[in-house]
Protein backbone atom coordinates (compact mmCIF):
# COMPACT_ATOMS: atom_id res chain seq x y z
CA UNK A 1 8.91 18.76 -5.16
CA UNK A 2 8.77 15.19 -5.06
CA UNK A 3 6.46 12.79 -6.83
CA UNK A 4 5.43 8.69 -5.80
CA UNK A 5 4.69 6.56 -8.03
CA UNK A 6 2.62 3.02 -6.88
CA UNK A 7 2.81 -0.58 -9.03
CA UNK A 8 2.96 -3.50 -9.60
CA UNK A 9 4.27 -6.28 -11.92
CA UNK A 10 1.88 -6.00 -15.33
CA UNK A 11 1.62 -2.15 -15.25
CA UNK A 12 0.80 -0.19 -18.86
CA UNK A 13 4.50 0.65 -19.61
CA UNK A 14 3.64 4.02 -20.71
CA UNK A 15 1.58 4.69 -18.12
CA UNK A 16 4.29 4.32 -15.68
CA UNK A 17 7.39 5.57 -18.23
CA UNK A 18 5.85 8.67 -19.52
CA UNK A 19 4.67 10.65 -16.05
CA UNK A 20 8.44 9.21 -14.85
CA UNK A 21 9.91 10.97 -17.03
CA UNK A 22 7.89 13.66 -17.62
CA UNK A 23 7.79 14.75 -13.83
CA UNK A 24 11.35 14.56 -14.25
CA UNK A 25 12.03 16.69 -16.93
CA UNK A 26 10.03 19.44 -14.80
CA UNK A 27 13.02 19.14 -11.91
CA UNK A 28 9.90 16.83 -9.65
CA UNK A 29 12.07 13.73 -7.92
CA UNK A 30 10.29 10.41 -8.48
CA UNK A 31 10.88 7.24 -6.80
CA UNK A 32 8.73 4.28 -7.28
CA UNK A 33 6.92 2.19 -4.88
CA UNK A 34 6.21 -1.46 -4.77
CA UNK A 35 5.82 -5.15 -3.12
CA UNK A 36 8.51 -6.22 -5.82
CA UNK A 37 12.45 -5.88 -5.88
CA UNK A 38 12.02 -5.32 -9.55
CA UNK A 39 9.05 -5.14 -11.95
CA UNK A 40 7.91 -5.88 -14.97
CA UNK A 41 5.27 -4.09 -17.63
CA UNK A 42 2.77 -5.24 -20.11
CA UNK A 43 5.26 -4.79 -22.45
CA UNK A 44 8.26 -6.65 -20.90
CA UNK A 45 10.23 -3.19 -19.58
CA UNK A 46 11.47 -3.30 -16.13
CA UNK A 47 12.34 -1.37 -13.41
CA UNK A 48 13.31 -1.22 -9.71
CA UNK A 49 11.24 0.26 -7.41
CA UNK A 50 13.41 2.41 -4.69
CA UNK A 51 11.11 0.95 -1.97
CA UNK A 52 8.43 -0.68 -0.77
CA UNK A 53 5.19 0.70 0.77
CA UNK A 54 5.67 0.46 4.44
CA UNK A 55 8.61 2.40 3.79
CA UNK A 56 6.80 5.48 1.98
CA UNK A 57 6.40 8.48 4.44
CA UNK A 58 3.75 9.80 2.22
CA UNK A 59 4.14 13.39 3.73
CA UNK A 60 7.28 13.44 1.93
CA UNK A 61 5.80 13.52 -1.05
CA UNK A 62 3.58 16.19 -3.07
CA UNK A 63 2.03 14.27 -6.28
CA UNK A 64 0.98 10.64 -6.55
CA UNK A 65 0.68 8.78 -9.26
CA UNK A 66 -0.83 5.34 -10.66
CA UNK A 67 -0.46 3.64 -13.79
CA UNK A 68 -2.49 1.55 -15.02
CA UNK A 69 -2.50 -2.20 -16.96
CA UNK A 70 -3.25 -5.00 -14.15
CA UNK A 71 -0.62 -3.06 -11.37
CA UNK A 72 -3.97 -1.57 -9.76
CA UNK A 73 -5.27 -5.07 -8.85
CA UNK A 74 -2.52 -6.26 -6.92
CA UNK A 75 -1.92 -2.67 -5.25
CA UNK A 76 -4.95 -1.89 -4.11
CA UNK A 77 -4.63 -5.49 -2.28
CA UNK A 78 -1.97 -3.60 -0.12
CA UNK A 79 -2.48 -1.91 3.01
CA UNK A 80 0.11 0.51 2.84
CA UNK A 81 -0.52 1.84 -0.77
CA UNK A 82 -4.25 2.12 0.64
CA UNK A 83 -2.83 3.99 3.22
CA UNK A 84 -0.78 6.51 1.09
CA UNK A 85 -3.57 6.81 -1.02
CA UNK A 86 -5.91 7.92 1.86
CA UNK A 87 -3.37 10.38 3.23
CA UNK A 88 -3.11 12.53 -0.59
CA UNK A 89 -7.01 12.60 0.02
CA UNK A 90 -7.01 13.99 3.69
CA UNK A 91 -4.07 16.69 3.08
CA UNK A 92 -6.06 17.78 -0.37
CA UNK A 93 -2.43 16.80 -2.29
CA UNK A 94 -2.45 16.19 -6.28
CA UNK A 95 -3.22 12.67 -7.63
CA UNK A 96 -2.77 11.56 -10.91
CA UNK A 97 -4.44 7.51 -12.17
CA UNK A 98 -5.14 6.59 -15.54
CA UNK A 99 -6.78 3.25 -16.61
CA UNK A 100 -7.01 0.98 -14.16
CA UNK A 101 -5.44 2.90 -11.61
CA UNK A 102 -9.22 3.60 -10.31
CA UNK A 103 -9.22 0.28 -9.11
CA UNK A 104 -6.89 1.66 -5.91
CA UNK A 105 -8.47 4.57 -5.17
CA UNK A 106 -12.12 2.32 -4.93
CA UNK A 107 -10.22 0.23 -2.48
CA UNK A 108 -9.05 3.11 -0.46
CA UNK A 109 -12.73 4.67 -0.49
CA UNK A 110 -11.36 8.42 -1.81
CA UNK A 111 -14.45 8.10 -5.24
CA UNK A 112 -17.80 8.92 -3.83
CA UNK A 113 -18.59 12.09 -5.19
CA UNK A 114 -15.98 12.54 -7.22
CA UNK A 115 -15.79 12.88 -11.35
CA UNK A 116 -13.41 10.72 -12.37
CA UNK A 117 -12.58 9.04 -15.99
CA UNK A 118 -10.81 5.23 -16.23
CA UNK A 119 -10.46 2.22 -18.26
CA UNK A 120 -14.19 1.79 -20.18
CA UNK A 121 -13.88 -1.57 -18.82
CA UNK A 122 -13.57 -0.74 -14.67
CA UNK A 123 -16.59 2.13 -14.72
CA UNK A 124 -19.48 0.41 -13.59
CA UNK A 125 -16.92 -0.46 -10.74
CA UNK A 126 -16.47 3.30 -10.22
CA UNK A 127 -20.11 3.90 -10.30
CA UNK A 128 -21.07 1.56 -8.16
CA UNK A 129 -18.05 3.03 -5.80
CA UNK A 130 -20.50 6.39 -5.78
CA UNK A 131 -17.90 7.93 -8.21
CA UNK A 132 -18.99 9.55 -12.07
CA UNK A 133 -17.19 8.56 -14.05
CA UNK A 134 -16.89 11.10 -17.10
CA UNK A 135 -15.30 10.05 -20.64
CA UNK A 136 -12.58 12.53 -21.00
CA UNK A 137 -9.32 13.52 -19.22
CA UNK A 138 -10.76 14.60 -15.93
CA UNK A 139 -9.86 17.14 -13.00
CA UNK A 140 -11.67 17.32 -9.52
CA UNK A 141 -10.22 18.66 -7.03
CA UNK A 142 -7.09 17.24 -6.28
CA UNK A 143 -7.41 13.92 -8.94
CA UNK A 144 -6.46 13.94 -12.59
CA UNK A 145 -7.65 11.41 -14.44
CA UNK A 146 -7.73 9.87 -17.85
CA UNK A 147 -8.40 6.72 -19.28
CA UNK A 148 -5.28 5.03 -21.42
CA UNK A 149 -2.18 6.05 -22.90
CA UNK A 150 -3.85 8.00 -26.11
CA UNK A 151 -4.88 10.68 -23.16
CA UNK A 152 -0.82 10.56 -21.74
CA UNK A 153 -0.33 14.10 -23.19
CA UNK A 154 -3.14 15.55 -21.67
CA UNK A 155 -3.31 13.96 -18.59
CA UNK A 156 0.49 15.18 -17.69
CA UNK A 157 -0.52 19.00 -19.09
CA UNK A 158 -3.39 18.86 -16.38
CA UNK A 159 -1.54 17.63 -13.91
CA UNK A 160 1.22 20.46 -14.55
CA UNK A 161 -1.07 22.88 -14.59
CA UNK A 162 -2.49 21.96 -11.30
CA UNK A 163 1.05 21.51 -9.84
CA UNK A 164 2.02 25.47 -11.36
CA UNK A 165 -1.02 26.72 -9.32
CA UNK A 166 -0.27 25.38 -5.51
């Protein structure tokens, strides 16, 4: 099983270092995606990316995942990140955002419908996107969702338990 990971300079550390690791520690290879030869967090960690998003064959992969912190602005600016994110929608495959890592999935116009939890401060965004947004870790369908690092544990025990069931 292999996982992808999308960002950007300015991601939430955590949100990027825990579901690394985590997804790791269950056997799931993760590589990391991104405009940038290296990148930097909120919180000054770095880390290089293995490649950049023209270069993701997103049938590769079987989870997605997007951190939050200001990452989500400049990837959903990308074409190729929009169109990884469209292909987990059509082929129904796992995908796991927290905080502002709504932002990309409004971009790539995968919310209508959907019940979805964020950042506090990017939910009228989501509404207005035709999305609910619901104050809690979420799952629907194929998304898992929570809203900032105090959900991390949660967020990665939904996700596994999705993951144990396909």
């Amino acid at each position: 099983m292999k996982a992808i990971i999308l960002a950007e300079n300015d991601f939430e550390d955590l949100e990027l270092f825990y579901p690394y690791y985590r997804l790791m520690e269950e056997g799931i290879k993760v590589e990391v995606a991104s405009t940038q030869r290296e990148i930097t967090g909120k919180r000054g960690y770095t880390l290089k990316p293995d490649m950049n998003y023209k270069d993701v064959n997103p049938r590769d992969y079987d989870i997605l995942v997007i951190p939050g912190g200001k990452s989500p602005e400049r990837v959903r600016l990308n074409k190729d990140a929009l169109a990884i994110v469209k292909h987990f929608f059509e082929e129904d495959k796992p995908v796991a955002i927290i905080c502002h890592g709504v932002q990309v999935l409004i971009s790539a116009g995968v919310v209508k419908g959907k019940k979805i939890t964020c950042w506090y401060g990017v939910k009228d965004d989501l509404i207005a996107a035709g999305g609910e947004f619901i104050d809690a870790v979420t799952v629907d369908g194929n998304i898992v969702s929570a809203r900032n690092p105090g959900d991390l544990a949660e967020w990665m025990r939904k996700l596994l338990s999705i993951l144990q069931k396909s």
